[in-house]
Protein backbone atom coordinates (compact mmCIF):
# COMPACT_ATOMS: atom_id res chain seq x y z
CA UNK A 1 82.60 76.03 68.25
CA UNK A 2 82.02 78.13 71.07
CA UNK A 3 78.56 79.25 72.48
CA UNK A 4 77.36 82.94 72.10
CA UNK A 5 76.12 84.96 74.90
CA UNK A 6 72.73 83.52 76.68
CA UNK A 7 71.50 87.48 76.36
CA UNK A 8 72.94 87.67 72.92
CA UNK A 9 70.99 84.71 71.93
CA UNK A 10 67.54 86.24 72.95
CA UNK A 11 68.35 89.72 72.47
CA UNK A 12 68.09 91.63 75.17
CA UNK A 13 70.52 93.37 77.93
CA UNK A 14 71.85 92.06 81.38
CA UNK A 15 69.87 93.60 83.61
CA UNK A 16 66.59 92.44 81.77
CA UNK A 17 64.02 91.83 84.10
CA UNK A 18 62.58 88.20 84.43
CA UNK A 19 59.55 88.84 82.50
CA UNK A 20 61.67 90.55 79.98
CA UNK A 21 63.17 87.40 79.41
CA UNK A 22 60.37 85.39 79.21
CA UNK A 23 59.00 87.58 75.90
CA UNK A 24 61.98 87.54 74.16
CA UNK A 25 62.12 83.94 74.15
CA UNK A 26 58.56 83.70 73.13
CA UNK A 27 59.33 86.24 70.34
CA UNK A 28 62.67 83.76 69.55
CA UNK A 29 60.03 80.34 69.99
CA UNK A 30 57.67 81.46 67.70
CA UNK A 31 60.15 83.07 65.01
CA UNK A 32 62.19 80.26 64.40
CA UNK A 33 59.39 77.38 65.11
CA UNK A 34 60.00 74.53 62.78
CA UNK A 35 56.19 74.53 62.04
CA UNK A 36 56.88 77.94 60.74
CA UNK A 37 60.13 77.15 58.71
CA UNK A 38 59.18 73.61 57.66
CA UNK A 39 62.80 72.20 56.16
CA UNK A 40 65.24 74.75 57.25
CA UNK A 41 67.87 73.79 59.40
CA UNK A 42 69.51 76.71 60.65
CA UNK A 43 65.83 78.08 62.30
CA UNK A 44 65.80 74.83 64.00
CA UNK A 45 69.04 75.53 65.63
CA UNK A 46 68.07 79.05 66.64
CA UNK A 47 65.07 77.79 67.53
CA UNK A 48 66.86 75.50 70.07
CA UNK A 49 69.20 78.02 71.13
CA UNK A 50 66.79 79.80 72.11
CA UNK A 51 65.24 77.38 74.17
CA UNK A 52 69.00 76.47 75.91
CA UNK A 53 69.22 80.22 76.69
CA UNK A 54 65.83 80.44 78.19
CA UNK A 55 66.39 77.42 80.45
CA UNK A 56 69.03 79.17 81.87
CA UNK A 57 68.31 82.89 82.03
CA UNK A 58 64.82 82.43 82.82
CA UNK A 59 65.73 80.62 86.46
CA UNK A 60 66.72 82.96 88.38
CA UNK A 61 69.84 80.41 90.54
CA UNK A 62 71.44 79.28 86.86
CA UNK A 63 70.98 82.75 85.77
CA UNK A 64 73.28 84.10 88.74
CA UNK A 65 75.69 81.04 88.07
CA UNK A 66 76.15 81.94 84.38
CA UNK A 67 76.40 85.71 85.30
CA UNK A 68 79.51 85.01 87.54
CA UNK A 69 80.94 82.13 85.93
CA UNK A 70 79.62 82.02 82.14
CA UNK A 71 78.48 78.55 80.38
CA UNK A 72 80.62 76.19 82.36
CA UNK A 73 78.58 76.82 85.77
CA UNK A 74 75.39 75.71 84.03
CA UNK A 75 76.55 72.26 82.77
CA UNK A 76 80.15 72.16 81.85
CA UNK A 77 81.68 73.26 77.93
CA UNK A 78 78.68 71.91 76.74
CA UNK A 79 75.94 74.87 77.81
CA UNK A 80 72.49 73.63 79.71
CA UNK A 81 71.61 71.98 76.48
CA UNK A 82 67.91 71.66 74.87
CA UNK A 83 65.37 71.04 77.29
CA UNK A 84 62.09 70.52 76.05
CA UNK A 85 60.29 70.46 79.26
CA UNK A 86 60.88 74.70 79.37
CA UNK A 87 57.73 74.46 76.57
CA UNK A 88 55.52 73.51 79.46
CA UNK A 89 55.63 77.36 80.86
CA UNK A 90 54.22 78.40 77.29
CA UNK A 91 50.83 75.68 76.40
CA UNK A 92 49.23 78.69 75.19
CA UNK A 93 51.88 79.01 72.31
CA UNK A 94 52.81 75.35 72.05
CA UNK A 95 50.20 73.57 72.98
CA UNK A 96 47.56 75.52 71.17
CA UNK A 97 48.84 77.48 68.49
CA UNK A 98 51.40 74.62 67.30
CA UNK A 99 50.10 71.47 68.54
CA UNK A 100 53.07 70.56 70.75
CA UNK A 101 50.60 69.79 73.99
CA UNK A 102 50.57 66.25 73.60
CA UNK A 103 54.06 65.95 72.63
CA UNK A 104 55.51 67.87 75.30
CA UNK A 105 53.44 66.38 78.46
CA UNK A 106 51.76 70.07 78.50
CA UNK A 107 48.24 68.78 77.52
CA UNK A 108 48.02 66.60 80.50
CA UNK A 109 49.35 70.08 83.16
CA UNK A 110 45.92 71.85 81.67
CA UNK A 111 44.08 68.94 82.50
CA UNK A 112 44.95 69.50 86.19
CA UNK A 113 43.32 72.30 88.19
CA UNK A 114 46.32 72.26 90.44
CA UNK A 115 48.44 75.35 90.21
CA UNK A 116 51.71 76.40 91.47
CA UNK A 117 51.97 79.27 93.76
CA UNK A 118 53.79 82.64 92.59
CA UNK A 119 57.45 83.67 93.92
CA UNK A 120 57.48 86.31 96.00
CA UNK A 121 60.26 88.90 96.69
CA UNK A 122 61.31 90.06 100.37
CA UNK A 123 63.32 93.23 100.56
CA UNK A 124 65.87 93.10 103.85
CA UNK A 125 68.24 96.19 104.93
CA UNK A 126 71.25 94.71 106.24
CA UNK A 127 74.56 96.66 107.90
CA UNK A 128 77.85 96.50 106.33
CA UNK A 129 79.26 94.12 108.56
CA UNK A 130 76.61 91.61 109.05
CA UNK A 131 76.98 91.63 104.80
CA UNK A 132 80.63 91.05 105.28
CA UNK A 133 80.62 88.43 107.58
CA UNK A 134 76.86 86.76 106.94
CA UNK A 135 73.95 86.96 109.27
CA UNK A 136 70.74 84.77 110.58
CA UNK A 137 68.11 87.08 111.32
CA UNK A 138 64.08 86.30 111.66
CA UNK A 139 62.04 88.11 109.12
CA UNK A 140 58.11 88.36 108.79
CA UNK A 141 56.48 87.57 105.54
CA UNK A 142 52.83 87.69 104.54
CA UNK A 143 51.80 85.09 101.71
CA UNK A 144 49.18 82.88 101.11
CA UNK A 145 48.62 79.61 102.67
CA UNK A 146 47.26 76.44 101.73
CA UNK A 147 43.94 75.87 103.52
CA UNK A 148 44.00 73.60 106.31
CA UNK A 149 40.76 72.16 107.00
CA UNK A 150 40.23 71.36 103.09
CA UNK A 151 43.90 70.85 102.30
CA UNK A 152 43.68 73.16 99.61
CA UNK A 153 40.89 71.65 97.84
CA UNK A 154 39.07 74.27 98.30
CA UNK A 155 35.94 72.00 99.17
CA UNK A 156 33.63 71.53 102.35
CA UNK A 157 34.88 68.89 104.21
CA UNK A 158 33.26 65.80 103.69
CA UNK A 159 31.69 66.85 100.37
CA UNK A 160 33.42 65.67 96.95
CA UNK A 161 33.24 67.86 93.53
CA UNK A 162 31.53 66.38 90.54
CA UNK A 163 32.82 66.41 87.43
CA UNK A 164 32.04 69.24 84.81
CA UNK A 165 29.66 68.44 82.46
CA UNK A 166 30.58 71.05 79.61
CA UNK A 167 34.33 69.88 79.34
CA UNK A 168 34.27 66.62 80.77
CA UNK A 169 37.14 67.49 83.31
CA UNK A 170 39.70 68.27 81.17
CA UNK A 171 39.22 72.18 81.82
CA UNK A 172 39.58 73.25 78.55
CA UNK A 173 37.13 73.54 75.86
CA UNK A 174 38.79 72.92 72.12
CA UNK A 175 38.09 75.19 69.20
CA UNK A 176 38.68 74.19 65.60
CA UNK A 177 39.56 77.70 63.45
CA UNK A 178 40.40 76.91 60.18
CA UNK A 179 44.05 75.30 60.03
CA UNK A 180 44.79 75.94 63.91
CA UNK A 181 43.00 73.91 66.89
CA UNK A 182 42.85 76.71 69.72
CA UNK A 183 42.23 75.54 73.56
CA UNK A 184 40.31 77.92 76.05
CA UNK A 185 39.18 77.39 79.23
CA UNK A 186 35.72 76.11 80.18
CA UNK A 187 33.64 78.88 81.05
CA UNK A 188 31.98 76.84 83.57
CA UNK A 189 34.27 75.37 85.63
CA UNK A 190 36.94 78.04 84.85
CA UNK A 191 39.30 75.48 84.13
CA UNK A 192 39.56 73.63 86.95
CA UNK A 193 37.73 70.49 85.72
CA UNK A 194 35.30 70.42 87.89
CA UNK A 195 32.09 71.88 90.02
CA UNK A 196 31.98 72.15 93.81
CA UNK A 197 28.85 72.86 95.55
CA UNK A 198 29.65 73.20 99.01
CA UNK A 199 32.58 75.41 99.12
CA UNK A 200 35.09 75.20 102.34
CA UNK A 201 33.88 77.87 104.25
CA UNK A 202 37.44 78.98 106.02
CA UNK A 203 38.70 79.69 102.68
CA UNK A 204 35.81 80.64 100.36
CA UNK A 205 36.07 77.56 98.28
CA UNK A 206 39.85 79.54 96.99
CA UNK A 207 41.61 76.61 98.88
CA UNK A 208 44.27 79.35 100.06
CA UNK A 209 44.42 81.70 103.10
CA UNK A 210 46.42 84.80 103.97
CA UNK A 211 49.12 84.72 106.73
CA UNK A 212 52.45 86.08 108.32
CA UNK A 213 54.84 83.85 108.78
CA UNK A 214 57.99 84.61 110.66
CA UNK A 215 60.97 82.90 109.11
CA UNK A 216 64.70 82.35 110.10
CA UNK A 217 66.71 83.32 107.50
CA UNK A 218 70.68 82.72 106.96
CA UNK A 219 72.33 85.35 105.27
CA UNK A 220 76.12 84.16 103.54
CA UNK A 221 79.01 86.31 103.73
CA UNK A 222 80.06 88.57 101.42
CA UNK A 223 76.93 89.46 99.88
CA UNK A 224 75.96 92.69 98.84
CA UNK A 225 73.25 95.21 97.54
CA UNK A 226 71.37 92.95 94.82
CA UNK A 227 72.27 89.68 95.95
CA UNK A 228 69.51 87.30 96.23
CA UNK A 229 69.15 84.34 98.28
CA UNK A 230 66.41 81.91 97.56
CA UNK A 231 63.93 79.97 99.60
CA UNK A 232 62.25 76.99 98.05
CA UNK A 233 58.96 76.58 98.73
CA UNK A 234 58.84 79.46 101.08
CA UNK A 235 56.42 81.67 98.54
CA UNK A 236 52.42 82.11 97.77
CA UNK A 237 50.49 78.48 98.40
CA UNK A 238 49.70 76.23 95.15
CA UNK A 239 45.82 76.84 94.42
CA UNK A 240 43.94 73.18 94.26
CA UNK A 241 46.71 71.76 95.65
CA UNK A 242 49.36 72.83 93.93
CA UNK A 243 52.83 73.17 94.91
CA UNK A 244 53.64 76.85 96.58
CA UNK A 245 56.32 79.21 95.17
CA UNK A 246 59.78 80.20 95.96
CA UNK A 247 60.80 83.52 98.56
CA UNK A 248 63.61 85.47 97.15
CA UNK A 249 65.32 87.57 99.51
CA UNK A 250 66.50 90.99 97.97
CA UNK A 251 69.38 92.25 99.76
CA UNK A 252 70.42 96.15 100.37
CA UNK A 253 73.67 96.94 102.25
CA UNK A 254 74.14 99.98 104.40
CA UNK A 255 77.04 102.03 104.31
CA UNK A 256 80.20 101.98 106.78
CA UNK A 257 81.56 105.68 108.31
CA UNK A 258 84.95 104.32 107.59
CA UNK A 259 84.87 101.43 104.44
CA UNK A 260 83.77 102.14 101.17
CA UNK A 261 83.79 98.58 99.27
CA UNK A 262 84.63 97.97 95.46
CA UNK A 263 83.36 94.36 94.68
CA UNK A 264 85.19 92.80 97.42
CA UNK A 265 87.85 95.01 98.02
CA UNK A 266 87.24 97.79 101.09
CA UNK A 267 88.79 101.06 100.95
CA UNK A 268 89.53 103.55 103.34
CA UNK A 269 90.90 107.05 104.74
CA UNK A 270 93.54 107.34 107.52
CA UNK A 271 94.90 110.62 108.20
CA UNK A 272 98.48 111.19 109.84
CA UNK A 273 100.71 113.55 110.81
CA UNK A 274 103.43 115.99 108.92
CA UNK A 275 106.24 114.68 111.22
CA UNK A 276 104.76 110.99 110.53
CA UNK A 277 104.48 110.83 107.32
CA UNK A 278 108.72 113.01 107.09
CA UNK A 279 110.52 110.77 109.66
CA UNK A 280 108.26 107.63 109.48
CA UNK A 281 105.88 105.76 111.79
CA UNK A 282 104.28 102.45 112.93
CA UNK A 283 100.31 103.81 113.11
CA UNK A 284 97.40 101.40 113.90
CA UNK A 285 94.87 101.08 111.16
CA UNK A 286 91.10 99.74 111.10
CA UNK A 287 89.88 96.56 109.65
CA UNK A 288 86.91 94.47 109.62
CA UNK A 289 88.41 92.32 112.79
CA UNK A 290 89.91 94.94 115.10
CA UNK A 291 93.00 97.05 114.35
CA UNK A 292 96.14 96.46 112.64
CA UNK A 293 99.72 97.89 112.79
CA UNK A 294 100.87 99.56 109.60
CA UNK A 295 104.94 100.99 108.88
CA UNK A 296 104.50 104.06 106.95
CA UNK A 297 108.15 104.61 105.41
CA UNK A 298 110.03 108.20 106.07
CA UNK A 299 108.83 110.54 103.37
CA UNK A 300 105.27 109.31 102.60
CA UNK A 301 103.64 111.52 100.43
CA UNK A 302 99.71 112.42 101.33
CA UNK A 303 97.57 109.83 98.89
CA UNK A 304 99.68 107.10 99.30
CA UNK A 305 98.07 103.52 99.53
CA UNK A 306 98.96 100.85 101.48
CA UNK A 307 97.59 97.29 100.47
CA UNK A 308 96.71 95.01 103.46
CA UNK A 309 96.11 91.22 101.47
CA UNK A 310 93.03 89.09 102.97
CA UNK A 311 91.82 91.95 105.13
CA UNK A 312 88.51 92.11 102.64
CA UNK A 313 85.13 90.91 102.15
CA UNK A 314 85.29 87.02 102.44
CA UNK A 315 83.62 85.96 98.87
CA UNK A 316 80.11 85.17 99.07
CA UNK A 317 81.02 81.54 97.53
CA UNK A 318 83.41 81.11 99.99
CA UNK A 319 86.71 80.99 98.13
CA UNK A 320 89.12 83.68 99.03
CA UNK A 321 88.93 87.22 100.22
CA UNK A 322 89.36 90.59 99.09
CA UNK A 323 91.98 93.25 100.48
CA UNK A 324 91.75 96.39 102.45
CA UNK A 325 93.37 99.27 100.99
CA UNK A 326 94.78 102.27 103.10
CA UNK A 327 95.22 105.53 101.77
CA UNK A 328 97.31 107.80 104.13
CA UNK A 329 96.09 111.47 104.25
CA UNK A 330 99.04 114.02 105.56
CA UNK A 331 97.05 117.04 107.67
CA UNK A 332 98.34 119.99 107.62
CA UNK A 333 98.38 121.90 111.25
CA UNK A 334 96.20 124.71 111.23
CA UNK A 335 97.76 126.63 114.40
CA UNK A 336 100.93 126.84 115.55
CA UNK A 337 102.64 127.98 118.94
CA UNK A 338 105.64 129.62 119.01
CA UNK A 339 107.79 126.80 119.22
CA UNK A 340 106.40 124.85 116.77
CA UNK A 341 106.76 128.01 114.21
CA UNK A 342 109.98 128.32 115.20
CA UNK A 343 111.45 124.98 114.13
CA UNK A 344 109.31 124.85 111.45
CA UNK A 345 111.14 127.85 110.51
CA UNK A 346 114.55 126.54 110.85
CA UNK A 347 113.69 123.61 109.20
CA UNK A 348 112.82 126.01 105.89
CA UNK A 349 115.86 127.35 106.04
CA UNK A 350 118.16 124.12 106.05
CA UNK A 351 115.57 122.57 103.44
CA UNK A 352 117.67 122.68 99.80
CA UNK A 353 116.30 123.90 96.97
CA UNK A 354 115.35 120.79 95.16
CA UNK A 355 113.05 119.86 98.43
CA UNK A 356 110.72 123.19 97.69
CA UNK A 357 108.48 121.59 94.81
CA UNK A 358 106.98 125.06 94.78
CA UNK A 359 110.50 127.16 94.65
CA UNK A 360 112.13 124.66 92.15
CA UNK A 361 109.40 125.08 89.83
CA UNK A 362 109.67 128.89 90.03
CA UNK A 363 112.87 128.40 89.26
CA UNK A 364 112.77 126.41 86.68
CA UNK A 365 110.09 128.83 84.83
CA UNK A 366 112.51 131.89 85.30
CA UNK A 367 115.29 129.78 83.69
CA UNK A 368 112.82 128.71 80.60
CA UNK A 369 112.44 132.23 79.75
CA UNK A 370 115.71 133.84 80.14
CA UNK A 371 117.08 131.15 78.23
């Protein structure tokens, strides 16, 4: 049986935003939670669904996979499958509310004060052609750091942190209300597990610092306005340690005085001559790599496009490229000399009848109502 639709699944458009994703799953979780429809199969399966969809949609490289390419980029006929690991994101809901810490390893993540760092996004103007063809370029990024001199610990060094008293370490402080055990986190350690006294005094004892970094960046060809390209690692510092985020760079592509591109198909506007576009003509036409010759055939009308294979954007995964399409504009001379009148003229006059779009159809209205 085929799969349905990843945003179909958790209800929600295309162009959802990340943490719009993230609540509709948790709506989805907690809906069709087995605890919550003890014996019924078919909440289980939407219930795991769910959870396939989210693994997906909510990371942001399979999510751009499954937008171009559908369920076989993101693990073959088969979909991404169940992962239970995604429930780690949510303790709060699983761990607490339904008791799923221990089962899914997320007990032992709040028992750790480390913490990864948040993604950050980096906006980047690029020109038309550097997005055609791809680009390196250095950018400059602010973010935070882990601290150097206490390696993120966020403690004097040479001092060591004791262990909280209230909650024993574990950072979280376990509440029994009626049939639901509820975790918070220890009000005196603030979850971290432990006290420091002598606080690293580069950082403030917040075991992170802010920075610019300048980073080289490679740009692929044939991206364009939207694309993102990701940087592991490359985002805010972990606090205690923790491992730091990712750096998504948000593309915007400038427009071209002469292309106008359609996915990766360029279009553009080439105008020629009355007598050119009558008797015919070999004209020279722009493209992305220089110019090219192009036959326009004796009586070319004005709108008529020309189709120039491979002369596109090169696809940003590397397989194939677009076209260039020319569409031939006929101007019209707005002075004339003598001369030029003259056979202009003449050539009226030796011009038959069913040449003169405007005459025949003149005639052909007197003839409709005479009969």
């Amino acid at each position: 049986m085929s799969k349905r639709d990843y945003y179909e699944v958790l209800g929600i458009s295309k162009s959802a935003s990340d943490q719009e994703i993230k609540s509709a799953y948790r709506r989805n979780a907690v809906k069709y939670h087995p605890d919550k429809n003890p014996g019924d199969r078919s909440a289980e399966e939407k219930f795991k669904e769910a959870a396939e969809a989210y693994s997906v949609l909510g990371d942001p490289q399979k999510r751009a996979q499954y937008d171009r390419f559908g369920h076989s980029s993101v693990g073959g006929s088969g979909g991404a499958g169940f992962d239970p690991t995604i429930f780690s994101e949510f303790g709060d809901i699983f761990g607490d509310f339904f008791g799923f810490g221990d089962l899914f390893g997320s007990s032992s993540r709040r028992q750790s004060s480390a913490r990864r760092g948040a993604d950050l996004r980096y906006d980047l103007q690029i020109d038309f052609m550097d997005a055609a063809f791809g680009i390196r370029t250095r950018i400059k990024v602010p973010r935070t750091e882990a601290c150097e001199p206490c390696q993120g610990s966020g403690v004097a060094p040479g001092s060591v942190p004791s262990t909280c008293p209230t909650c024993h370490g574990q950072g979280q402080m376990r509440y029994q209300q009626g049939f639901f055990s509820i975790s918070r986190p220890c009000h005196q350690c603030q979850g971290s597990g432990r006290l420091v006294k002598d606080r690293c005094a580069d950082c403030r004892g917040e075991g992170r610092i802010r920075r610019e970094r300048f980073l080289q960046v490679t740009i692929p060809a044939g991206v364009d306005t939207g694309s993102r390209v990701r940087y592991s690692g490359e985002g805010e510092g972990g606090l205690q340690g923790g491992p730091p985020g990712d750096l998504y760079v948000v593309l915007r592509v400038g427009d071209h005085e002469i292309f106008e591109r359609q996915e990766n198909d360029i279009h553009c506007r080439i105008p020629i001559s009355f007598t050119q576009a009558a008797l015919g003509a070999t004209i020279r036409v722009p493209t992305l790599e220089g110019e090219e010759t192009l036959s326009v055939p004796p009586g070319t009308q004005s709108g008529k496009v020309f189709r120039l294979r491979g002369k596109g954007i090169p696809g940003v995964n590397g397989r194939g490229r677009g076209d260039e399409f020319v569409s031939v504009n006929v101007v019209t001379p707005r002075k004339l000399n003598r001369d030029q009148r003259r056979l202009l003229e003449q050539l009226a006059d030796l011009t038959p009848v069913e040449n003169k779009p405007m005459e025949r159809g003149l005639f052909d209205r007197v003839k409709d109502i005479l009969g």
